[in-house]
PDB file of N, CA and C in Angstrom:
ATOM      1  N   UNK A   1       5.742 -44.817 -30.578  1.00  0.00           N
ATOM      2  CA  UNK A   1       6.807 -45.018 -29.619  1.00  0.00           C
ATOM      3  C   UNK A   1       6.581 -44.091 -28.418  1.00  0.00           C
ATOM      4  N   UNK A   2       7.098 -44.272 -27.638  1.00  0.00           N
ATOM      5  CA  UNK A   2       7.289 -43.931 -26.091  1.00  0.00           C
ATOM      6  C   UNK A   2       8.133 -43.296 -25.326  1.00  0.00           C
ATOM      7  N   UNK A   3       8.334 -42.098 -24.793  1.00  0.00           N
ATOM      8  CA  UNK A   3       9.166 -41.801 -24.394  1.00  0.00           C
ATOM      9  C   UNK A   3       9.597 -41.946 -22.607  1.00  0.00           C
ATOM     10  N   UNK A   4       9.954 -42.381 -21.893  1.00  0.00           N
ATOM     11  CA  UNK A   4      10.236 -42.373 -20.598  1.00  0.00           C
ATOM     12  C   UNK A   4      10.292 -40.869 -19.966  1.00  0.00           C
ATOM     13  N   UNK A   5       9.871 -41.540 -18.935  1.00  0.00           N
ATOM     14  CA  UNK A   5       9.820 -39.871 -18.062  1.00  0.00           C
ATOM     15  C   UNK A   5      10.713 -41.147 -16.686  1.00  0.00           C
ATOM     16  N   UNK A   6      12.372 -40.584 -16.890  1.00  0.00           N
ATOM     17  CA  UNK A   6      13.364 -41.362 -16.537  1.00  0.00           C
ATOM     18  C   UNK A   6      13.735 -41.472 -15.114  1.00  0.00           C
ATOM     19  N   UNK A   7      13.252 -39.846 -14.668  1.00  0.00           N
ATOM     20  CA  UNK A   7      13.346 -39.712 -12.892  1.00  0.00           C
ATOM     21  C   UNK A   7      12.300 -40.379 -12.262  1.00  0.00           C
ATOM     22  N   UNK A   8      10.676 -40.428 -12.886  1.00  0.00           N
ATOM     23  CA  UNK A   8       9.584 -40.906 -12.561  1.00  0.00           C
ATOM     24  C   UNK A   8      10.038 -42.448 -12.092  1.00  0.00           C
ATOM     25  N   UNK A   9      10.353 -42.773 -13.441  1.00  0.00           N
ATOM     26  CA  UNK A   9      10.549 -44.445 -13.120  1.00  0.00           C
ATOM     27  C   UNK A   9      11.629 -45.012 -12.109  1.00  0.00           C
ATOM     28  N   UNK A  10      13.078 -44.389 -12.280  1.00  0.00           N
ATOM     29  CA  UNK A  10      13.918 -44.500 -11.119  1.00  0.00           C
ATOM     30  C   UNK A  10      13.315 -44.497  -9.391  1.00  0.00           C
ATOM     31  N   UNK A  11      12.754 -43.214  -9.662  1.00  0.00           N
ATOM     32  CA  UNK A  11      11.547 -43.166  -7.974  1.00  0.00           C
ATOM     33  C   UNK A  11      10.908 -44.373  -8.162  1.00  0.00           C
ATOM     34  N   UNK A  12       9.827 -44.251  -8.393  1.00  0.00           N
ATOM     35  CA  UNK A  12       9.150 -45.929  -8.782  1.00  0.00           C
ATOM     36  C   UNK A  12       9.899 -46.829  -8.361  1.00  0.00           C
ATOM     37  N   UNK A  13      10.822 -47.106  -8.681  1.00  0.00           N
ATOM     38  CA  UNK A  13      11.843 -48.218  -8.751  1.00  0.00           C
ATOM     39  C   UNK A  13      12.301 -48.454  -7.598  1.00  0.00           C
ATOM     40  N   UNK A  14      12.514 -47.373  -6.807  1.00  0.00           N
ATOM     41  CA  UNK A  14      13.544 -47.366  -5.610  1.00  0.00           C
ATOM     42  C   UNK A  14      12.210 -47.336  -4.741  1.00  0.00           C
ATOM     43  N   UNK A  15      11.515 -46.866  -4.705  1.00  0.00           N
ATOM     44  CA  UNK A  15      10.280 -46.886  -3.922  1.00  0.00           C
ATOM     45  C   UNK A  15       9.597 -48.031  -3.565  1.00  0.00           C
ATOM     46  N   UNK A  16       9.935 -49.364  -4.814  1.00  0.00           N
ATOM     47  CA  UNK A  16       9.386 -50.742  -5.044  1.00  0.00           C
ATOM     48  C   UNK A  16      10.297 -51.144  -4.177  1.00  0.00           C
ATOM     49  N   UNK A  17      11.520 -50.529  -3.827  1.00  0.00           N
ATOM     50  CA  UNK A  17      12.848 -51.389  -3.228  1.00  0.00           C
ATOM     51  C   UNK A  17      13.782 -52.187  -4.323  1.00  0.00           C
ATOM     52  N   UNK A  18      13.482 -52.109  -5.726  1.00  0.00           N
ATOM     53  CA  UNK A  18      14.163 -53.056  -6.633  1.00  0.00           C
ATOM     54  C   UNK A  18      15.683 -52.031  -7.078  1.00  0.00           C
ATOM     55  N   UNK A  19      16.257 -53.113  -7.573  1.00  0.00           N
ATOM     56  CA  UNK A  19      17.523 -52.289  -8.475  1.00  0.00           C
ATOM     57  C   UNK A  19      16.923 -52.346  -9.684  1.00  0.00           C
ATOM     58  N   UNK A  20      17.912 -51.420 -10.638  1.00  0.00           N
ATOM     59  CA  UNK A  20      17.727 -51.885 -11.904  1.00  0.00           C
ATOM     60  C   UNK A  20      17.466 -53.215 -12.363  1.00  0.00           C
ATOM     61  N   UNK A  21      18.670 -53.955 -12.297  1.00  0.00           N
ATOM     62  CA  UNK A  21      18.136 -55.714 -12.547  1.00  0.00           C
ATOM     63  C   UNK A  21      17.482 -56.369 -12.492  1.00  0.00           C
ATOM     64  N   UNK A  22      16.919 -56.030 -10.877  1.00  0.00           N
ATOM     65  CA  UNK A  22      15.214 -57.126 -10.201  1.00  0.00           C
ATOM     66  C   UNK A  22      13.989 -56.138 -11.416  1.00  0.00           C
ATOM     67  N   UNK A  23      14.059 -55.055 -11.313  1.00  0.00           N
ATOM     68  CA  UNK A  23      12.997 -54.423 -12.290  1.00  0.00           C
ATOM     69  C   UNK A  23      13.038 -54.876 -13.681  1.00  0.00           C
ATOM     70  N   UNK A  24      14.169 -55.296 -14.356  1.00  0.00           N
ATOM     71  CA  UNK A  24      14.486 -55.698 -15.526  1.00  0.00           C
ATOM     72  C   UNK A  24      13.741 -57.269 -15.582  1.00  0.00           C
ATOM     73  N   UNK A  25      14.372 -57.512 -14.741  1.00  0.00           N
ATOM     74  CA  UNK A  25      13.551 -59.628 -14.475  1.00  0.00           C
ATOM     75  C   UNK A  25      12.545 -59.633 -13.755  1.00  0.00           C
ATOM     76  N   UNK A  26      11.708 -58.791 -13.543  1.00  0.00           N
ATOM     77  CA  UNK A  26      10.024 -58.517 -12.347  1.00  0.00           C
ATOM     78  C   UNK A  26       9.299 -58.450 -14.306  1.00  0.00           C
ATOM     79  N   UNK A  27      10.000 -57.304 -15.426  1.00  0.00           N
ATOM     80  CA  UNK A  27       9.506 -57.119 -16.499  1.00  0.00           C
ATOM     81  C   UNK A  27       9.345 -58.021 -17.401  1.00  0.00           C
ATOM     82  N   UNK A  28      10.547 -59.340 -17.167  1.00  0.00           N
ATOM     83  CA  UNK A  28      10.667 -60.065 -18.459  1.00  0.00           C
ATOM     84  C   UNK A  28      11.339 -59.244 -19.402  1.00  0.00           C
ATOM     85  N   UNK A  29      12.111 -58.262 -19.153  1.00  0.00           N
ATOM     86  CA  UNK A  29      12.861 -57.474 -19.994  1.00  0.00           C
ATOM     87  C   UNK A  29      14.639 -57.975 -19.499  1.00  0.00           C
ATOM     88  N   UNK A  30      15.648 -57.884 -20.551  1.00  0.00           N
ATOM     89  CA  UNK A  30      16.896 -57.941 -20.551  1.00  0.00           C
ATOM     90  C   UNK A  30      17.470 -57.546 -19.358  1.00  0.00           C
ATOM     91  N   UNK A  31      18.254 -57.778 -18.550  1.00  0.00           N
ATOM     92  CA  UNK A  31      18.818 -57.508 -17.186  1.00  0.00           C
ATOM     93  C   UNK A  31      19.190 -56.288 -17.261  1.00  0.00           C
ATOM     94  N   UNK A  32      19.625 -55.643 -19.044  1.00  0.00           N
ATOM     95  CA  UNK A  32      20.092 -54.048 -18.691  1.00  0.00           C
ATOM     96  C   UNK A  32      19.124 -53.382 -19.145  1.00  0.00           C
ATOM     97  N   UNK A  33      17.930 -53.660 -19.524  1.00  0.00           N
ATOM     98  CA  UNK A  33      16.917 -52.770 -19.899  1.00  0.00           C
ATOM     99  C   UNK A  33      16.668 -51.303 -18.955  1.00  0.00           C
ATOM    100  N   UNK A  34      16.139 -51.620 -17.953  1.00  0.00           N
ATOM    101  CA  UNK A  34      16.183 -50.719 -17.349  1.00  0.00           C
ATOM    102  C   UNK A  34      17.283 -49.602 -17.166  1.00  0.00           C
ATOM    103  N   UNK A  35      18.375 -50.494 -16.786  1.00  0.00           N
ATOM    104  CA  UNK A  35      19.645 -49.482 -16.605  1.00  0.00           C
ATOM    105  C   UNK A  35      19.415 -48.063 -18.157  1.00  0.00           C
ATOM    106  N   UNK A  36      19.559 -49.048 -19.062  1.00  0.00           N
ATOM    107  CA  UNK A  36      19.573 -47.991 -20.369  1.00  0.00           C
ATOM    108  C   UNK A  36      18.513 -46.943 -20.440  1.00  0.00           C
ATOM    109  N   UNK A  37      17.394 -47.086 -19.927  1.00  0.00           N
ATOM    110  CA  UNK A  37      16.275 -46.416 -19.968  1.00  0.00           C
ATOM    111  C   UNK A  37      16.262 -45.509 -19.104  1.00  0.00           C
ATOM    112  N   UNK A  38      17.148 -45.568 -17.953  1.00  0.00           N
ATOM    113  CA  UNK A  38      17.015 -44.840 -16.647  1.00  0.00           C
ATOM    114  C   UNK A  38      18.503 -43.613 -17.157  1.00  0.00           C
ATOM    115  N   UNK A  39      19.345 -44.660 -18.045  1.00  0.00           N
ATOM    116  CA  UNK A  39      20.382 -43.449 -18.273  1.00  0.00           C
ATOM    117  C   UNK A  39      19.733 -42.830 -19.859  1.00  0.00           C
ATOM    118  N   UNK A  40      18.713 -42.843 -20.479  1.00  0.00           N
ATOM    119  CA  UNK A  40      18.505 -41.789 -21.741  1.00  0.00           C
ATOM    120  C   UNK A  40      19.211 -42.794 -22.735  1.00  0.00           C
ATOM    121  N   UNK A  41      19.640 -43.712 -22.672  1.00  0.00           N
ATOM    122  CA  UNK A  41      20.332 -44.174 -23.590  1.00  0.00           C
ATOM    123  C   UNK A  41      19.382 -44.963 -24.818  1.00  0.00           C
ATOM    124  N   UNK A  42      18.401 -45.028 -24.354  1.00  0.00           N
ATOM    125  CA  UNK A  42      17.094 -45.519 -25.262  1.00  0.00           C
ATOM    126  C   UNK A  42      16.015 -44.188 -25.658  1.00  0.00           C
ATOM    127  N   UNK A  43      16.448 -43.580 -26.337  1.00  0.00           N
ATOM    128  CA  UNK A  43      15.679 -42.337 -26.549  1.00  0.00           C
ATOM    129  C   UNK A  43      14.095 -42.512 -26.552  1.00  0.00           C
ATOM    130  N   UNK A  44      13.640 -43.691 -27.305  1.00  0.00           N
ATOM    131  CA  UNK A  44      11.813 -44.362 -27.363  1.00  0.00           C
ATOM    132  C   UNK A  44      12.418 -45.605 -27.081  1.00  0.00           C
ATOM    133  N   UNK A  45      11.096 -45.266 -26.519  1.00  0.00           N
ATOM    134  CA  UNK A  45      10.809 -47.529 -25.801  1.00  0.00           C
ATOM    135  C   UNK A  45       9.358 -47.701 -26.405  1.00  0.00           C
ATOM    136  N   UNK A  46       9.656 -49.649 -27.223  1.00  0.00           N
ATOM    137  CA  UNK A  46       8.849 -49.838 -27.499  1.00  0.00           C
ATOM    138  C   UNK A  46       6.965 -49.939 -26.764  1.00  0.00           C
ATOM    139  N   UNK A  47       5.848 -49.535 -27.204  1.00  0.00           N
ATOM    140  CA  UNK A  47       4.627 -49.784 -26.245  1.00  0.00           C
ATOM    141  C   UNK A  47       4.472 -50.965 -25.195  1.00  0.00           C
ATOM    142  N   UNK A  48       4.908 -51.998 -25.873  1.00  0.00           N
ATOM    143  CA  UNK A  48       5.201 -53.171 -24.922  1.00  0.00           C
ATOM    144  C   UNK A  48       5.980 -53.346 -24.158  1.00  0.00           C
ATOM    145  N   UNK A  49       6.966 -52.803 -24.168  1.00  0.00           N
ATOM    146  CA  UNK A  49       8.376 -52.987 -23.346  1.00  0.00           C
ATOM    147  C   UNK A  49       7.654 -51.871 -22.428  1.00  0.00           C
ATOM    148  N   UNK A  50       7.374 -50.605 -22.042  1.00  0.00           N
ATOM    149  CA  UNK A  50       6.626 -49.787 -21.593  1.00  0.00           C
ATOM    150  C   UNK A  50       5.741 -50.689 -20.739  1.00  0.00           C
ATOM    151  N   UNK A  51       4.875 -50.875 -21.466  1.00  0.00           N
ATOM    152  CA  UNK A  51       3.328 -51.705 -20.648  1.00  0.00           C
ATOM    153  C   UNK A  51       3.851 -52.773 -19.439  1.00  0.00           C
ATOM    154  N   UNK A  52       4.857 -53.358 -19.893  1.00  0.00           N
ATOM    155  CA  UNK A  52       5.597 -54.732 -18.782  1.00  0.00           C
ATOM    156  C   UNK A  52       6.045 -54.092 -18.000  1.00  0.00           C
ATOM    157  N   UNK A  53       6.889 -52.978 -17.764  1.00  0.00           N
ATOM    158  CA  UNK A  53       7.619 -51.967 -16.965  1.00  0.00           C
ATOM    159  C   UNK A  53       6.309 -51.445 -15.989  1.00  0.00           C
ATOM    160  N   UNK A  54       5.630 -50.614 -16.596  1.00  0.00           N
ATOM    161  CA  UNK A  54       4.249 -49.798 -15.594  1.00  0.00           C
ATOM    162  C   UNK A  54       3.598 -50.901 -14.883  1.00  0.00           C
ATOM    163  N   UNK A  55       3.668 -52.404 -15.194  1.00  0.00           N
ATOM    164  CA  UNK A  55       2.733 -53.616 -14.922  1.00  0.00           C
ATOM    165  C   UNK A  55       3.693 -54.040 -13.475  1.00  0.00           C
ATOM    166  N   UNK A  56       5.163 -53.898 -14.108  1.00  0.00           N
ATOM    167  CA  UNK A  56       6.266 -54.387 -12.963  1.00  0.00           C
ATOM    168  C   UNK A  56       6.286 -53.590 -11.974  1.00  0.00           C
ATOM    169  N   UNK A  57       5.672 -52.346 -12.416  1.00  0.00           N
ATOM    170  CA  UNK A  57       5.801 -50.871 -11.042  1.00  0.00           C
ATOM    171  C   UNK A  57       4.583 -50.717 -10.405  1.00  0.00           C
ATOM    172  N   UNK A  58       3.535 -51.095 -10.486  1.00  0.00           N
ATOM    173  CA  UNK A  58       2.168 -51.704 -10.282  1.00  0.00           C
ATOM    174  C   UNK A  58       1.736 -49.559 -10.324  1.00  0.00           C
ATOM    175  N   UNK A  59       1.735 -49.308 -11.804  1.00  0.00           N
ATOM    176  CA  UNK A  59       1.290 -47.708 -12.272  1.00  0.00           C
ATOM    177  C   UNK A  59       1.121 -48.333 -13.348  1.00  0.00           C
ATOM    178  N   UNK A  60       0.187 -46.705 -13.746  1.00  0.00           N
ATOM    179  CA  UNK A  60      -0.466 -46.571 -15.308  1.00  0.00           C
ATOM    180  C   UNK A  60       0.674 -46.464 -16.395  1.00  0.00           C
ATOM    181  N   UNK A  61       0.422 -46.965 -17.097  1.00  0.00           N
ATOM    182  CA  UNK A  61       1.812 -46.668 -18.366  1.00  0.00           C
ATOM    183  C   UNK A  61       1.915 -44.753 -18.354  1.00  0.00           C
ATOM    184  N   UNK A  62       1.276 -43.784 -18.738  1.00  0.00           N
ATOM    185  CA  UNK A  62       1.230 -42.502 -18.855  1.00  0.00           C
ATOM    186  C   UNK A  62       1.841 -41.923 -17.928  1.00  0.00           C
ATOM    187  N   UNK A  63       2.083 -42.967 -16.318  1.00  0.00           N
ATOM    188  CA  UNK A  63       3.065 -42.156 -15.214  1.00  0.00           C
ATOM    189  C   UNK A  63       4.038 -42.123 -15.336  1.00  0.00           C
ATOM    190  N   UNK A  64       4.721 -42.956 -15.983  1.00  0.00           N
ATOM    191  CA  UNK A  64       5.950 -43.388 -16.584  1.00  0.00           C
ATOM    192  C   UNK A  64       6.913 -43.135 -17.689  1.00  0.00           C
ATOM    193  N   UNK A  65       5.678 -43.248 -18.228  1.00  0.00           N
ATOM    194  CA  UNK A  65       6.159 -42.673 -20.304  1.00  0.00           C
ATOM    195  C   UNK A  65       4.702 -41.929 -21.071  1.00  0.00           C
ATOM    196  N   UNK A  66       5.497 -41.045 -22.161  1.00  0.00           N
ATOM    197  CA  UNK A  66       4.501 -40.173 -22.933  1.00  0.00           C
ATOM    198  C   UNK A  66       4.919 -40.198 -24.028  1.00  0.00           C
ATOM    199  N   UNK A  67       3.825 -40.274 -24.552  1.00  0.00           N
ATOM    200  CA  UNK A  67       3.974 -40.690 -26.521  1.00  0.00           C
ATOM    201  C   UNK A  67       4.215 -39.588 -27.076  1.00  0.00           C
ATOM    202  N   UNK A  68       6.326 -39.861 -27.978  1.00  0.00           N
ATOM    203  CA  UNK A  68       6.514 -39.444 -28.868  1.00  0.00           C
ATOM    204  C   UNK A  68       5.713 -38.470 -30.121  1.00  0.00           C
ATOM    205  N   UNK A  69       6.344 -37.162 -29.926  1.00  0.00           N
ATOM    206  CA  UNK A  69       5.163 -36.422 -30.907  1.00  0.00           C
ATOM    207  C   UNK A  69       6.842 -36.887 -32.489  1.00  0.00           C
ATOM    208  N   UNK A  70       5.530 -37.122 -32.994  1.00  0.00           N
ATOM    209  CA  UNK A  70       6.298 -37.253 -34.656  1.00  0.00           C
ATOM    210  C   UNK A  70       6.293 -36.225 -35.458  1.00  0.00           C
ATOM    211  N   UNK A  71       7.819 -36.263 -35.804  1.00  0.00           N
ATOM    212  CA  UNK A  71       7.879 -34.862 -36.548  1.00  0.00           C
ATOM    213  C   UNK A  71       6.668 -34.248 -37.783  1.00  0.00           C
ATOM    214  N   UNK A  72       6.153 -35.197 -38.185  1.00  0.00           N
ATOM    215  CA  UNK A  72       5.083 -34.820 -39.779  1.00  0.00           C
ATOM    216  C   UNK A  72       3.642 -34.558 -38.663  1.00  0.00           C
ATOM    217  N   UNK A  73       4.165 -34.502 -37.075  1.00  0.00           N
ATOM    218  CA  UNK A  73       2.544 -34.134 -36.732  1.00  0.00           C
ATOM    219  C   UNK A  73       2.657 -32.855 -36.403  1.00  0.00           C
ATOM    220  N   UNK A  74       1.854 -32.275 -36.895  1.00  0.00           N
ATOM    221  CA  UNK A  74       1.840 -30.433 -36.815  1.00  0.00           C
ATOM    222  C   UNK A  74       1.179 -29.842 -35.526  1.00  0.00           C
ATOM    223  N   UNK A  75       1.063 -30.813 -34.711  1.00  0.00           N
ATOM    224  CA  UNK A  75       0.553 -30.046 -33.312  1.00  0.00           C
ATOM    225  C   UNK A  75       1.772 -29.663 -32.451  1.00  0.00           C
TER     226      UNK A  75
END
């Protein structure tokens, strides 16, 4: 899983000129996807839901979001 880096993508977003919504339907994602993601309310986003988002913001997925460290990983 994935974590959003939430200010990154908002810039992005506003920088594209989109609202939440047009970014949500540019993704093929739910009209409130974004909104939730931009307020923390989605703690991980799935890799795919991720990948459509960085594809909709024309960036690398890693500018956007950074992979979840899991608790049983000892680094």
């Amino acid at each position: 899983m994935l974590i959003a880096k939430r200010e990154e993508i908002k810039r992005r977003r506003l920088e594209a000129g989109l609202n939440q919504k047009q970014l949500s339907q540019k993704a093929g994602l739910p009209a409130n996807a974004i909104c939730r993601i931009e307020k923390g309310e989605n703690e991980q986003t799935h890799p795919l839901r991720a990948r459509v988002i960085a594809k909709a913001l024309h960036c690398k997925l890693d500018d956007i979001f950074y992979e979840a460290k899991s608790e049983a990983d000892p680094k």
